[in-house]
N, C-alpha and C. Protein backbone atom coordinates (compact mmCIF):
# COMPACT_ATOMS: atom_id res chain seq x y z
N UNK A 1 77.36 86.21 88.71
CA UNK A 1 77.63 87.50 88.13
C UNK A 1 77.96 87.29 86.66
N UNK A 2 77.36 88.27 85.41
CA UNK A 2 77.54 88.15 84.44
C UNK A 2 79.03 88.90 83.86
N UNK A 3 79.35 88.31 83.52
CA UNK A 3 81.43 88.66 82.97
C UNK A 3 80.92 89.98 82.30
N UNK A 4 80.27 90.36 81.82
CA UNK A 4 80.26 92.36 81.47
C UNK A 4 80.48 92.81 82.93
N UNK A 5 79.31 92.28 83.95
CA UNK A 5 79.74 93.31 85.30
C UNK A 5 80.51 93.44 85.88
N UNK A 6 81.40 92.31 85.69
CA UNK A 6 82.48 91.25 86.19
C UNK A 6 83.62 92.54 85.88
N UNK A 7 83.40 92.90 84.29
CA UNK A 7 84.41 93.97 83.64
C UNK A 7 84.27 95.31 84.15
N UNK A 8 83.00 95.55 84.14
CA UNK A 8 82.38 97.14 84.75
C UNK A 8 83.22 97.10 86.11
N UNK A 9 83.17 96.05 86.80
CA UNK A 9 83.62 96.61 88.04
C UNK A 9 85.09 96.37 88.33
N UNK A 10 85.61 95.61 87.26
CA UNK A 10 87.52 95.45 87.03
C UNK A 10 87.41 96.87 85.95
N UNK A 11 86.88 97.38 85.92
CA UNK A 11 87.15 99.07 85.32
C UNK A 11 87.02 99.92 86.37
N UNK A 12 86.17 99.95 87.52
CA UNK A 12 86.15 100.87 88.57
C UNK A 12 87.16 100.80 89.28
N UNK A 13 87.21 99.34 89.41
CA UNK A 13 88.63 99.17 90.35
C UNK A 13 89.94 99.74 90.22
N UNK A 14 90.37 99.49 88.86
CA UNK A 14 91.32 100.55 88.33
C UNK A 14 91.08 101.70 88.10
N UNK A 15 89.93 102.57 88.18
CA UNK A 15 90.02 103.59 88.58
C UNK A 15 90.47 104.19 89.75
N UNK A 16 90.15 103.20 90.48
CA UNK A 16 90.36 103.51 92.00
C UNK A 16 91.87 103.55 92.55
N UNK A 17 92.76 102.72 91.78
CA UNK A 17 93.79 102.59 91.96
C UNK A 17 94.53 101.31 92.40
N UNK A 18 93.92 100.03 91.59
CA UNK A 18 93.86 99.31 92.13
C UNK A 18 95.03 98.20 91.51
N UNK A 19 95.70 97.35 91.83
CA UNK A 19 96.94 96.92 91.12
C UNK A 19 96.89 96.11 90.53
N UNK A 20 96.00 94.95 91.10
CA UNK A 20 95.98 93.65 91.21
C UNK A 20 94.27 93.04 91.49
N UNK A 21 93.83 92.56 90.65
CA UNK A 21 92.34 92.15 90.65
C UNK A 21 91.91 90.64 90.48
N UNK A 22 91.38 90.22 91.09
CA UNK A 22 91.20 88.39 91.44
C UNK A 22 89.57 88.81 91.13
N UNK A 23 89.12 87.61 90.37
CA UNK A 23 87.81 86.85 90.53
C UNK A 23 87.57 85.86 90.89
N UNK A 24 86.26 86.02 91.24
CA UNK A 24 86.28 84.55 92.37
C UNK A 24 84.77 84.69 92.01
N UNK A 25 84.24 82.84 91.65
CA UNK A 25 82.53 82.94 91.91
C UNK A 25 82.70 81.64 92.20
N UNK A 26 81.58 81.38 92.54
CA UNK A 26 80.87 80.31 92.83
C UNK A 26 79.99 79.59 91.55
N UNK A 27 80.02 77.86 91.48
CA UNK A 27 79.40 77.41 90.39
C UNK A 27 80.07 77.92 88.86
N UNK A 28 81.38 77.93 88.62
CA UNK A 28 81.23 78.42 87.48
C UNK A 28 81.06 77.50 86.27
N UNK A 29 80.07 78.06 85.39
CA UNK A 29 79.49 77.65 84.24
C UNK A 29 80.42 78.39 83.16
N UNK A 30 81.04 78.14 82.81
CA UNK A 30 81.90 78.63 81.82
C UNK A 30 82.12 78.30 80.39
N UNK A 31 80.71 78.85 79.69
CA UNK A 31 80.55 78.33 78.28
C UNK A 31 80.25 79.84 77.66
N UNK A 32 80.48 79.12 76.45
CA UNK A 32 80.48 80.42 75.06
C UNK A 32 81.93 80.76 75.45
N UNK A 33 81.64 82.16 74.42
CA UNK A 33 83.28 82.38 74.96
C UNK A 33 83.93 82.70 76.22
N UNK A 34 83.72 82.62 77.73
CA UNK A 34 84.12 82.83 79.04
C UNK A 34 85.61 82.64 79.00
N UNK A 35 86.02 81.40 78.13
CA UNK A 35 87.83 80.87 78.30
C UNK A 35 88.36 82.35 77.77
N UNK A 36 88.12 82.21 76.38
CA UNK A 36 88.71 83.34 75.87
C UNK A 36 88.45 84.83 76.58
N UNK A 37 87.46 85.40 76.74
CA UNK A 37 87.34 86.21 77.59
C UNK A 37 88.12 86.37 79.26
N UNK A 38 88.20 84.94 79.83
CA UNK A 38 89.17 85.49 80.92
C UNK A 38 90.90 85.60 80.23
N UNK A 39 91.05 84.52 79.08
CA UNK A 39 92.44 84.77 78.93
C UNK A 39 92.38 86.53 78.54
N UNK A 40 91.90 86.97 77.93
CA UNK A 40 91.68 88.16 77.44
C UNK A 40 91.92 89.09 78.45
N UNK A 41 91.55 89.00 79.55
CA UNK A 41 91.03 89.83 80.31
C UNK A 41 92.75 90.67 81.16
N UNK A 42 92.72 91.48 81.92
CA UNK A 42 93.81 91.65 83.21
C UNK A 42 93.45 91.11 84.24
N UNK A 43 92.25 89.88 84.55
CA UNK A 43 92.33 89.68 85.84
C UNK A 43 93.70 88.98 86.13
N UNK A 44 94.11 88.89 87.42
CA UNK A 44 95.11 88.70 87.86
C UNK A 44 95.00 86.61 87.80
N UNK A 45 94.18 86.41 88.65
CA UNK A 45 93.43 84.72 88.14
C UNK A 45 91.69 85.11 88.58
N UNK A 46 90.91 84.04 87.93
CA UNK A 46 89.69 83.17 87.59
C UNK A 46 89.57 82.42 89.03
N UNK A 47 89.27 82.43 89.93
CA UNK A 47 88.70 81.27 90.83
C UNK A 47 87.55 80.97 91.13
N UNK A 48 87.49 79.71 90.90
CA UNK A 48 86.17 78.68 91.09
C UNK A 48 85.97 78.03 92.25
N UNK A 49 84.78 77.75 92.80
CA UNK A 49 84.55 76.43 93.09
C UNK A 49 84.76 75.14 92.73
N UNK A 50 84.63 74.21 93.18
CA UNK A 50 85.00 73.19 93.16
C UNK A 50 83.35 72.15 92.44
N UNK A 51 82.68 72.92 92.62
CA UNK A 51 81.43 72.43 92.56
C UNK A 51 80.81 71.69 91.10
N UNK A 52 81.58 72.17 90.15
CA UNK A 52 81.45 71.79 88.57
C UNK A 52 82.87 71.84 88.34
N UNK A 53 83.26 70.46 87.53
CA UNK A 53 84.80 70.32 86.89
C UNK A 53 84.95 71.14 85.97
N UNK A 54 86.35 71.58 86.91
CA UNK A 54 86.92 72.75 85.93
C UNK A 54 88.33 72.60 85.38
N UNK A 55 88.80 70.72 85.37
CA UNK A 55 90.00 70.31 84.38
C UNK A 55 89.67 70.81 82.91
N UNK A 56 88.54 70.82 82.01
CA UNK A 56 89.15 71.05 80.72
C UNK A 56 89.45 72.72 80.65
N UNK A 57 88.88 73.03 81.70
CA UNK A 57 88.95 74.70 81.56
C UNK A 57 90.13 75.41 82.05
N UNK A 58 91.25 74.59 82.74
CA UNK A 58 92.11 75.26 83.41
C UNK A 58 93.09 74.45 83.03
N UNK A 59 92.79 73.54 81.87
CA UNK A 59 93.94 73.10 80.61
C UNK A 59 94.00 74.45 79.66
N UNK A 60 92.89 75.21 79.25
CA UNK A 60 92.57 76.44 78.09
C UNK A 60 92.80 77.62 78.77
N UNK A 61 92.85 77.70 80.01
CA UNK A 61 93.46 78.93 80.65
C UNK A 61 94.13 79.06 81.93
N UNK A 62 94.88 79.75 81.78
CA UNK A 62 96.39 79.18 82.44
C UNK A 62 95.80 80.08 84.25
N UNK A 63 94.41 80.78 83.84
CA UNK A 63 94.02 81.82 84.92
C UNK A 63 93.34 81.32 85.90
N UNK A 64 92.53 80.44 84.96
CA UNK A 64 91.82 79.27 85.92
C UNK A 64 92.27 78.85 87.24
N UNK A 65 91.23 79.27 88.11
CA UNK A 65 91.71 78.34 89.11
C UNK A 65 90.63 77.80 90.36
N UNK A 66 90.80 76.35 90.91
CA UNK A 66 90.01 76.15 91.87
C UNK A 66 90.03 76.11 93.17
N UNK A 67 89.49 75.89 94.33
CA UNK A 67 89.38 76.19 95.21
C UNK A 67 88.10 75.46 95.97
């Protein structure tokens, strides 16, 4: 999933009434700005797979997380 839709649909959600919002993908590739963009973001945390190392990325954001 591309992090705009990622946002489109952490905007519906709070429309909906929603409190608390987790992401979760699979494979994450997390280049360009993605760090800054999740610190940026209200998700609640970032979760990954395990499938690509995600130590330097969850040294740069505290949202990071694996699984």
């Amino acid at each position: 999933m591309y992090y705009s839709m990622a946002v489109l649909l952490y905007c519906r959600l709070l429309e909906a009434g929603a409190l608390k919002i987790y992401a979760i993908c699979t494979h994450g590739i997390l280049s360009g700005s993605a760090i800054t963009n999740i610190n940026n973001s209200r998700f609640e945390c970032f979760v990954v797979t395990n499938t690509i190392p995600q130590e330097k990325n969850m040294k740069l954001s505290s949202k990071i997380q694996v699984s």
